[in-house]
PDB file of N, CA and C in Angstrom:
ATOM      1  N   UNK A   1     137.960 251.985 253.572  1.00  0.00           N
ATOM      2  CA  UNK A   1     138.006 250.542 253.528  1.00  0.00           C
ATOM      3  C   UNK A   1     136.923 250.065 252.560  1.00  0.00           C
ATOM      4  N   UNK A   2     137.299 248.831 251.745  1.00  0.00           N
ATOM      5  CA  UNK A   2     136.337 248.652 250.857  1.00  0.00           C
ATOM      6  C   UNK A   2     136.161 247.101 250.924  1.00  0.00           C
ATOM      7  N   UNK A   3     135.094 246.973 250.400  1.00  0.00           N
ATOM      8  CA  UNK A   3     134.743 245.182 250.701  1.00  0.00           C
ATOM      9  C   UNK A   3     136.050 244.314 250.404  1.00  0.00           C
ATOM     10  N   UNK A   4     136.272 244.212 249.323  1.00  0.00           N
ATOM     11  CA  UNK A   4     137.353 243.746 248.825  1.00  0.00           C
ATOM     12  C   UNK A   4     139.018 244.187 248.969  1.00  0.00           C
ATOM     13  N   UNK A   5     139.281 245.209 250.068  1.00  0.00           N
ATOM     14  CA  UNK A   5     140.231 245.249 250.272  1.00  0.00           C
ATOM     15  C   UNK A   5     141.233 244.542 251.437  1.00  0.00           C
ATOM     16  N   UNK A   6     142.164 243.940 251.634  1.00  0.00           N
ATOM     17  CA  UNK A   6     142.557 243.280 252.435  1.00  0.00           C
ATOM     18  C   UNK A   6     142.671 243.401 253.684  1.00  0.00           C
ATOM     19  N   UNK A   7     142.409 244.843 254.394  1.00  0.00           N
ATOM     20  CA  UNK A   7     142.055 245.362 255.108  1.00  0.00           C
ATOM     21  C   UNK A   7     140.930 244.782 256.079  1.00  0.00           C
ATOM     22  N   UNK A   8     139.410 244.996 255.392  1.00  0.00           N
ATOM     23  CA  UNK A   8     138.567 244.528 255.123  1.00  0.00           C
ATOM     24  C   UNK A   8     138.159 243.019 255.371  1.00  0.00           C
ATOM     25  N   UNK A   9     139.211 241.875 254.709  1.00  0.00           N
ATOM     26  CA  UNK A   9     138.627 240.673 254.565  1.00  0.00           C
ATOM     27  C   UNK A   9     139.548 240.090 255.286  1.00  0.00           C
ATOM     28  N   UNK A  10     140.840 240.265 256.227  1.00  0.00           N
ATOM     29  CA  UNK A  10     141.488 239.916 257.019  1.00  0.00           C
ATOM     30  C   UNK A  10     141.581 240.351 258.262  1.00  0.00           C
ATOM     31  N   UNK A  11     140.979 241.837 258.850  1.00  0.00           N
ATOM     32  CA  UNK A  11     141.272 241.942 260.168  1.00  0.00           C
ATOM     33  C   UNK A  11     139.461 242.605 260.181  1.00  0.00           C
ATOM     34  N   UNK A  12     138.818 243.495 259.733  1.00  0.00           N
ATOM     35  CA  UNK A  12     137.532 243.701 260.379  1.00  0.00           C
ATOM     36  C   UNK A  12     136.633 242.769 260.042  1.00  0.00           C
ATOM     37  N   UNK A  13     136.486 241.959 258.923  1.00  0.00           N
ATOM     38  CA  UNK A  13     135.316 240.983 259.075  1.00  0.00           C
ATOM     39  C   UNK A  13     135.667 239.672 259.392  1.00  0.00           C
ATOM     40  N   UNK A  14     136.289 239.244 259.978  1.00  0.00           N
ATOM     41  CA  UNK A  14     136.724 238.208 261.195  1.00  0.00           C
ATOM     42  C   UNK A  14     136.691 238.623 262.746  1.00  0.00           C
ATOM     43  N   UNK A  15     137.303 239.720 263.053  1.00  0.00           N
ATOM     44  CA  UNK A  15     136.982 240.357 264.196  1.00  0.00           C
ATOM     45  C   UNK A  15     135.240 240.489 264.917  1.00  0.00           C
ATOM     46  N   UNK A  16     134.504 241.193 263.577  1.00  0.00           N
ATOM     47  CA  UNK A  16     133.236 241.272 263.651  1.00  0.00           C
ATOM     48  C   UNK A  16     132.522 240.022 263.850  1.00  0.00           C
ATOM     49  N   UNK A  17     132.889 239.165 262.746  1.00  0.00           N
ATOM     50  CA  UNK A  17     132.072 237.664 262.962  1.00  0.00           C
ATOM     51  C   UNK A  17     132.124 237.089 263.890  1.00  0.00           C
ATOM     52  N   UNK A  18     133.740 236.929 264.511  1.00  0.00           N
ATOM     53  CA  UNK A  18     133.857 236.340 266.154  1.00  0.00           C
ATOM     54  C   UNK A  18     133.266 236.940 266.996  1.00  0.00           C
ATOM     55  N   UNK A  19     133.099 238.498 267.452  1.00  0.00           N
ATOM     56  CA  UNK A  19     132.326 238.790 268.628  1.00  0.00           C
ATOM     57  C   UNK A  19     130.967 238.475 267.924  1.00  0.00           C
ATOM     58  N   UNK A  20     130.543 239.057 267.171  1.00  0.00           N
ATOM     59  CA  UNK A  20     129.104 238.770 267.054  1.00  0.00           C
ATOM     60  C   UNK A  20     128.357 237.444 267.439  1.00  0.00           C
ATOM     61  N   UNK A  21     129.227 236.535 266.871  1.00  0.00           N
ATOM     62  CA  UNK A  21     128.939 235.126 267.303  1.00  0.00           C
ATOM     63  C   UNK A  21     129.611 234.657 268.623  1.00  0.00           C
ATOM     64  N   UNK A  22     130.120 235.565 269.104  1.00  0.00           N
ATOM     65  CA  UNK A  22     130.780 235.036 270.503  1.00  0.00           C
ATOM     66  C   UNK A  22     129.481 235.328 271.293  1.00  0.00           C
ATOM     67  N   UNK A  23     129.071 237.065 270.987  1.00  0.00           N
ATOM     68  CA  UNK A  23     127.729 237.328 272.101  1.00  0.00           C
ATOM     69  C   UNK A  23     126.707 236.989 271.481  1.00  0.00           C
ATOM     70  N   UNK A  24     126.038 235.892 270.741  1.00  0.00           N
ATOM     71  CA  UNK A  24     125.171 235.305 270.361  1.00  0.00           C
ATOM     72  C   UNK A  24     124.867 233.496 271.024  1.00  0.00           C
ATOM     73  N   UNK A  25     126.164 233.429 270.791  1.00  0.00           N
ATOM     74  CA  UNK A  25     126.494 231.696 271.704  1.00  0.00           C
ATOM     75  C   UNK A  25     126.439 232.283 273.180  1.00  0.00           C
ATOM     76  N   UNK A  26     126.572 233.268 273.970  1.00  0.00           N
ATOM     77  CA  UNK A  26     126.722 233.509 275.208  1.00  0.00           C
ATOM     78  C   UNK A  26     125.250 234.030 275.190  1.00  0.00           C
ATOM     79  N   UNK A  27     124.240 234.412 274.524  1.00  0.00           N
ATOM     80  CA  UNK A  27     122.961 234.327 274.672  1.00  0.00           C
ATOM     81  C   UNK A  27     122.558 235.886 275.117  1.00  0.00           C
ATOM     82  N   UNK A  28     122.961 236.772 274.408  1.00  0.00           N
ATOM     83  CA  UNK A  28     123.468 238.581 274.371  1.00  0.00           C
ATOM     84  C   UNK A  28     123.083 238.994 272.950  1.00  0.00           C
ATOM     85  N   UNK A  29     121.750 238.683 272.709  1.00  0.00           N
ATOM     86  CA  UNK A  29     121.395 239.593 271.120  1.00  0.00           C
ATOM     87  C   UNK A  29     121.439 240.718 271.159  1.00  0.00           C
ATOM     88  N   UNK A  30     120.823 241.087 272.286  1.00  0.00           N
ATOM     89  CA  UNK A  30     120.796 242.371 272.173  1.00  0.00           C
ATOM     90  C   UNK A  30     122.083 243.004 271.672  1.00  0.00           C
ATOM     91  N   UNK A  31     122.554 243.149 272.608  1.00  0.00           N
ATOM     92  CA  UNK A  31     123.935 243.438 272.436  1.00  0.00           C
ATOM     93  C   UNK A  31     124.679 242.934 271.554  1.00  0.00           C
ATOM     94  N   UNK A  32     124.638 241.565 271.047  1.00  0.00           N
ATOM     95  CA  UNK A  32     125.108 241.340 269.371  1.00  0.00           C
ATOM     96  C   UNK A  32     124.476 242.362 268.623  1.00  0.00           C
ATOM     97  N   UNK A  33     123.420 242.506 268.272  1.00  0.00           N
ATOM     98  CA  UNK A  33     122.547 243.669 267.342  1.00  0.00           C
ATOM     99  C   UNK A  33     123.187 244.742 267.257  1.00  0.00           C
ATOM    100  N   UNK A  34     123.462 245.512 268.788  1.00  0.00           N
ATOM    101  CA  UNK A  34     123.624 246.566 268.602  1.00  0.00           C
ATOM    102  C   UNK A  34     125.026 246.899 268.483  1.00  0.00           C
ATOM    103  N   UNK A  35     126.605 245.495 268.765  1.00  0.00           N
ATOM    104  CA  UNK A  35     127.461 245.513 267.933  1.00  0.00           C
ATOM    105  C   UNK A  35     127.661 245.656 266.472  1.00  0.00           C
ATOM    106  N   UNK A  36     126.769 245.111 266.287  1.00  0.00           N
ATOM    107  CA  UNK A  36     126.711 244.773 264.316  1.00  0.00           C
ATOM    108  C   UNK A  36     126.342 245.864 263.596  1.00  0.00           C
ATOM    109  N   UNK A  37     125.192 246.684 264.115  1.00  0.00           N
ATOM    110  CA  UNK A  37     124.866 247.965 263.750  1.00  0.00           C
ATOM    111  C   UNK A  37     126.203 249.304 264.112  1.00  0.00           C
ATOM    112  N   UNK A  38     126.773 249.063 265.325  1.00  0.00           N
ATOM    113  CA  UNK A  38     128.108 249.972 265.857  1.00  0.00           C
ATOM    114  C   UNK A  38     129.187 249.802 264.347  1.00  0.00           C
ATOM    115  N   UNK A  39     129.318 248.267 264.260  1.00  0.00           N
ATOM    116  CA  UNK A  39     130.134 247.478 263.415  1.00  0.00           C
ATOM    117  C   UNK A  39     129.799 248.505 261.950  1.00  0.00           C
ATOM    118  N   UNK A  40     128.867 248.759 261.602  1.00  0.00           N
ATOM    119  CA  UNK A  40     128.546 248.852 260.104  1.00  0.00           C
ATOM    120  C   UNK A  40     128.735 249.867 260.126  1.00  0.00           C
ATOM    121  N   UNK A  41     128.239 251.420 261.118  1.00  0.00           N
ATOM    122  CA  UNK A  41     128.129 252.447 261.455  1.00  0.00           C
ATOM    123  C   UNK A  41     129.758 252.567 261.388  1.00  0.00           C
ATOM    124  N   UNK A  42     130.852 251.981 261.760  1.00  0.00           N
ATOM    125  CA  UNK A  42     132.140 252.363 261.526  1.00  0.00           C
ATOM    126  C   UNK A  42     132.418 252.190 260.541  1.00  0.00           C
ATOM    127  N   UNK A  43     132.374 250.822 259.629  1.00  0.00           N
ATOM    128  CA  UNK A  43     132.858 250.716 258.525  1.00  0.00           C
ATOM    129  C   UNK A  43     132.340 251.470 257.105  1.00  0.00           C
ATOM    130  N   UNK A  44     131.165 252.024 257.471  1.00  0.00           N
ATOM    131  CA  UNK A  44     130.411 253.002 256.402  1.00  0.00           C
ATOM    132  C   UNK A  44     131.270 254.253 256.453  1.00  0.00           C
ATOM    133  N   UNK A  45     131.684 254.690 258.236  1.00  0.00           N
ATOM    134  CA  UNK A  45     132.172 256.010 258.224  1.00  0.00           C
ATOM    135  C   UNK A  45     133.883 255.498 258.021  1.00  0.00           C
ATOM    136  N   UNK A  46     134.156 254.645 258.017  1.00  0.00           N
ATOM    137  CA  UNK A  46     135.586 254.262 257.711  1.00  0.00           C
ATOM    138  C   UNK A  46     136.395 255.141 256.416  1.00  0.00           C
ATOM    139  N   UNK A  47     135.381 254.887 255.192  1.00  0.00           N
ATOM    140  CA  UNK A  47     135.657 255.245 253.955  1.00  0.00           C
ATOM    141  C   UNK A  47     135.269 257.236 253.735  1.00  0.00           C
ATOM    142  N   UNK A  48     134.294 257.604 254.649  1.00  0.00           N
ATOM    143  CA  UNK A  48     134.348 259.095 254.363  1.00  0.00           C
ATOM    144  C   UNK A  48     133.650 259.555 255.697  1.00  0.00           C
ATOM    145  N   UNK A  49     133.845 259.965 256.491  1.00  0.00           N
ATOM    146  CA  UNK A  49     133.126 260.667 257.210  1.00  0.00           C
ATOM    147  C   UNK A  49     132.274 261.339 257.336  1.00  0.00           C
ATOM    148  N   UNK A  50     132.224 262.173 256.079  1.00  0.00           N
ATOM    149  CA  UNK A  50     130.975 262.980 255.565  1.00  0.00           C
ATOM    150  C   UNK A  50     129.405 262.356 255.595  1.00  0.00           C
ATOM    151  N   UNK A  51     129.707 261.067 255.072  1.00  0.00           N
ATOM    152  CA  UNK A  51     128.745 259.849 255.213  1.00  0.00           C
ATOM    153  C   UNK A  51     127.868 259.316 256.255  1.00  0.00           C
ATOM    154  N   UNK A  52     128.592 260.002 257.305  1.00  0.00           N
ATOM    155  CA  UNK A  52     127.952 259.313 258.737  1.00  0.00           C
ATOM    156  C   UNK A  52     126.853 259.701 259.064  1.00  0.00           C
ATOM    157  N   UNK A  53     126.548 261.054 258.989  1.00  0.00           N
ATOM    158  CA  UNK A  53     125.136 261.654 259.210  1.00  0.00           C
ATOM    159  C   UNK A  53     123.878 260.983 258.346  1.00  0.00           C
ATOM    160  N   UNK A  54     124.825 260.587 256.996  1.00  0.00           N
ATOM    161  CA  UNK A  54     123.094 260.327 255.926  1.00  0.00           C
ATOM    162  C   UNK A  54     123.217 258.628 256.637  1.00  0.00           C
ATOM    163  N   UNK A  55     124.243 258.085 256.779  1.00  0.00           N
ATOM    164  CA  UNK A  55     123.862 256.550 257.322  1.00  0.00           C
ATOM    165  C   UNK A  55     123.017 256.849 258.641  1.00  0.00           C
ATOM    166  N   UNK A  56     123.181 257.750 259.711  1.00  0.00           N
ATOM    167  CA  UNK A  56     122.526 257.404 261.052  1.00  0.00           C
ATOM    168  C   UNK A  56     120.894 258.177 260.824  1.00  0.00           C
ATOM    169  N   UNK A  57     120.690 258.696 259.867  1.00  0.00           N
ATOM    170  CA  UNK A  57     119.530 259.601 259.601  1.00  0.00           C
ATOM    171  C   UNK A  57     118.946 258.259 258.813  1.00  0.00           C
ATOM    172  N   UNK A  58     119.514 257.556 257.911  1.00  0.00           N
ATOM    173  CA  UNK A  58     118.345 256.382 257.098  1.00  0.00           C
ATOM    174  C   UNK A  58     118.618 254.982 258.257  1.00  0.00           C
ATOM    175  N   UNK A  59     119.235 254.812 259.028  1.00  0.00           N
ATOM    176  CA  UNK A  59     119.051 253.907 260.355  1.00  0.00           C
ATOM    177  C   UNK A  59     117.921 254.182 261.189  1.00  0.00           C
ATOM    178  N   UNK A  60     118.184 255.444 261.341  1.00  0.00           N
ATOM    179  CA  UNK A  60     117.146 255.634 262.417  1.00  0.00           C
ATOM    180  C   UNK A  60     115.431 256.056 261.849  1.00  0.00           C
ATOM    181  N   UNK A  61     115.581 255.857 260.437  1.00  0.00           N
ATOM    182  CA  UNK A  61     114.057 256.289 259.970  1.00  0.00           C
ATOM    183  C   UNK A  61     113.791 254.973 259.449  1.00  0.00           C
ATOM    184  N   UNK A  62     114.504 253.878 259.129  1.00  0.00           N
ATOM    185  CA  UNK A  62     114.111 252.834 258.561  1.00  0.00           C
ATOM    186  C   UNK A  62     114.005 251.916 259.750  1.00  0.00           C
ATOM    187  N   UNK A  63     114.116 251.957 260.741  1.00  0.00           N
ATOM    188  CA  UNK A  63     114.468 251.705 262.282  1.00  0.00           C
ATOM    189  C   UNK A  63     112.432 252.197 262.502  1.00  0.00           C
ATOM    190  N   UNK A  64     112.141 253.420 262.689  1.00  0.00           N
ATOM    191  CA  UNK A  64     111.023 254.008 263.339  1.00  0.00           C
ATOM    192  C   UNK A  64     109.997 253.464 261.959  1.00  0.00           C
ATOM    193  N   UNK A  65     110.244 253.507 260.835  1.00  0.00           N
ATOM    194  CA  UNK A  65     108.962 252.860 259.899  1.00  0.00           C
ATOM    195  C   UNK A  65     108.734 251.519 260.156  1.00  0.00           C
ATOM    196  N   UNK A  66     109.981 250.843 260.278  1.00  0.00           N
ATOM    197  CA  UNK A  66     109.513 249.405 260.472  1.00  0.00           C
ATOM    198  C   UNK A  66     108.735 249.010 261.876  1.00  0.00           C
ATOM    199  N   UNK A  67     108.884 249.889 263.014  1.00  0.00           N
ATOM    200  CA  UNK A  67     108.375 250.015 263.907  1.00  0.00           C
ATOM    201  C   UNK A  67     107.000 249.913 263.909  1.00  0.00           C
ATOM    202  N   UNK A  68     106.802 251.809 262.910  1.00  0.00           N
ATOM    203  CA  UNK A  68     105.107 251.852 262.529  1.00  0.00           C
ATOM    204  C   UNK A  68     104.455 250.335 261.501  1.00  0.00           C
ATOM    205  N   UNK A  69     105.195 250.149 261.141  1.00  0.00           N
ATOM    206  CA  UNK A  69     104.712 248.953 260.132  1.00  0.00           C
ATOM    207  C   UNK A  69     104.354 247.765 260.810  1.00  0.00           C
ATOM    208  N   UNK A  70     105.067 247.409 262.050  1.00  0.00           N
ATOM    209  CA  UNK A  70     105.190 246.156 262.583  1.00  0.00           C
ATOM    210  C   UNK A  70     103.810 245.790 263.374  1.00  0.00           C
ATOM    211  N   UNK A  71     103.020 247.413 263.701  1.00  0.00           N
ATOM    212  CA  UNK A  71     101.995 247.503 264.911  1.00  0.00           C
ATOM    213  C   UNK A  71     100.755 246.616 264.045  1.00  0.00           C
ATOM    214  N   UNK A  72     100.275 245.950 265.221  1.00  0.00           N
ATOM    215  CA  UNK A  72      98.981 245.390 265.083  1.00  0.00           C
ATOM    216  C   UNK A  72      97.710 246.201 264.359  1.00  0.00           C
ATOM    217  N   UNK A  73      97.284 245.905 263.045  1.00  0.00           N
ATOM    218  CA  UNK A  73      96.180 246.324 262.708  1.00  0.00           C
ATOM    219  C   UNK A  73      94.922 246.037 263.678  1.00  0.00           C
ATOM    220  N   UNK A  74      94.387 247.262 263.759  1.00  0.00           N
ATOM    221  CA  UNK A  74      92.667 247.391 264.746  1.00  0.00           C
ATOM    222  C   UNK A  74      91.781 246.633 263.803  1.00  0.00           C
ATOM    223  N   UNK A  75      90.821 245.769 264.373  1.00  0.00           N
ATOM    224  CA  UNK A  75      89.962 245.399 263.500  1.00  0.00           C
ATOM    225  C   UNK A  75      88.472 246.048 263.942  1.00  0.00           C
ATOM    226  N   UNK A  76      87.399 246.273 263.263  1.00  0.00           N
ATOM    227  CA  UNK A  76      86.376 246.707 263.924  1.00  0.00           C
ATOM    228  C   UNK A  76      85.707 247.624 263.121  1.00  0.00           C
ATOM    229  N   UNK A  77      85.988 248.010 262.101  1.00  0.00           N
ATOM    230  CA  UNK A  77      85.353 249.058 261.246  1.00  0.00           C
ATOM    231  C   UNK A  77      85.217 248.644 260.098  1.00  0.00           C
ATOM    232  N   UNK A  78      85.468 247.747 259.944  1.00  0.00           N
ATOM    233  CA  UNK A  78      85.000 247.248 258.554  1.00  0.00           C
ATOM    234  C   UNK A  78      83.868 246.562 257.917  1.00  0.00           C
ATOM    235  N   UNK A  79      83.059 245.986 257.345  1.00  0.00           N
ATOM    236  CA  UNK A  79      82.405 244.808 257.342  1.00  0.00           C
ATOM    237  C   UNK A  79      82.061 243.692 257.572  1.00  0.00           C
ATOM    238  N   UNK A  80      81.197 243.101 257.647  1.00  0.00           N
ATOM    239  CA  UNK A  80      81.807 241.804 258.023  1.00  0.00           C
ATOM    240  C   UNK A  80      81.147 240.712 256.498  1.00  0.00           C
ATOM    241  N   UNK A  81      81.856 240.396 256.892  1.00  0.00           N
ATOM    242  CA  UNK A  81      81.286 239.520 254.885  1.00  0.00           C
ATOM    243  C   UNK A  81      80.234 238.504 255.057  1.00  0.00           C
ATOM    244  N   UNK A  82      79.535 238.316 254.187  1.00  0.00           N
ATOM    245  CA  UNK A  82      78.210 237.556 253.977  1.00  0.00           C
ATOM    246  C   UNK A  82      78.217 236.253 253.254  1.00  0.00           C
ATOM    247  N   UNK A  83      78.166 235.346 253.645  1.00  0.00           N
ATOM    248  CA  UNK A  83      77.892 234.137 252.993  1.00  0.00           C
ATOM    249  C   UNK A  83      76.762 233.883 252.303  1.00  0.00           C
TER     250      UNK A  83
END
């Protein structure tokens, strides 16, 4: 399936947009999120299967960096500046 195929722009990304926004108005992110990610995870493996492993291997590492990235810097070892 490809962006532009009719496939594509008439039955999965209308389908997708309505639930997503169905469990978003019903107040279910979570679970919107983790539709949308299910959602992409099919339509990536839609077109080759082979594909699925390198998509869930850069999900789940760009997933755990942003994690490490997100944590609160320690303050306490540094200087403190002088006026």
């Amino acid at each position: 399936m490809l962006f532009n195929s009719y496939g594509f722009i008439f039955v999965f990304l209308p389908i997708v947009f309505f639930i997503y926004f169905f469990l978003n108005y019903k107040k279910q992110t979570k679970i919107s999120k983790a539709f949308l990610a299910i959602a992409s995870i099919f339509f990536y493996s839609w077109w080759n299967i082979i594909y699925l492993p390198l998509i869930l291997v850069s999900m789940i590492f760009n997933y755990k960096l942003g994690n490490i990235l997100a944590k609160p810097v320690k303050s306490g070892g540094g200087r403190k500046a002088q006026n």
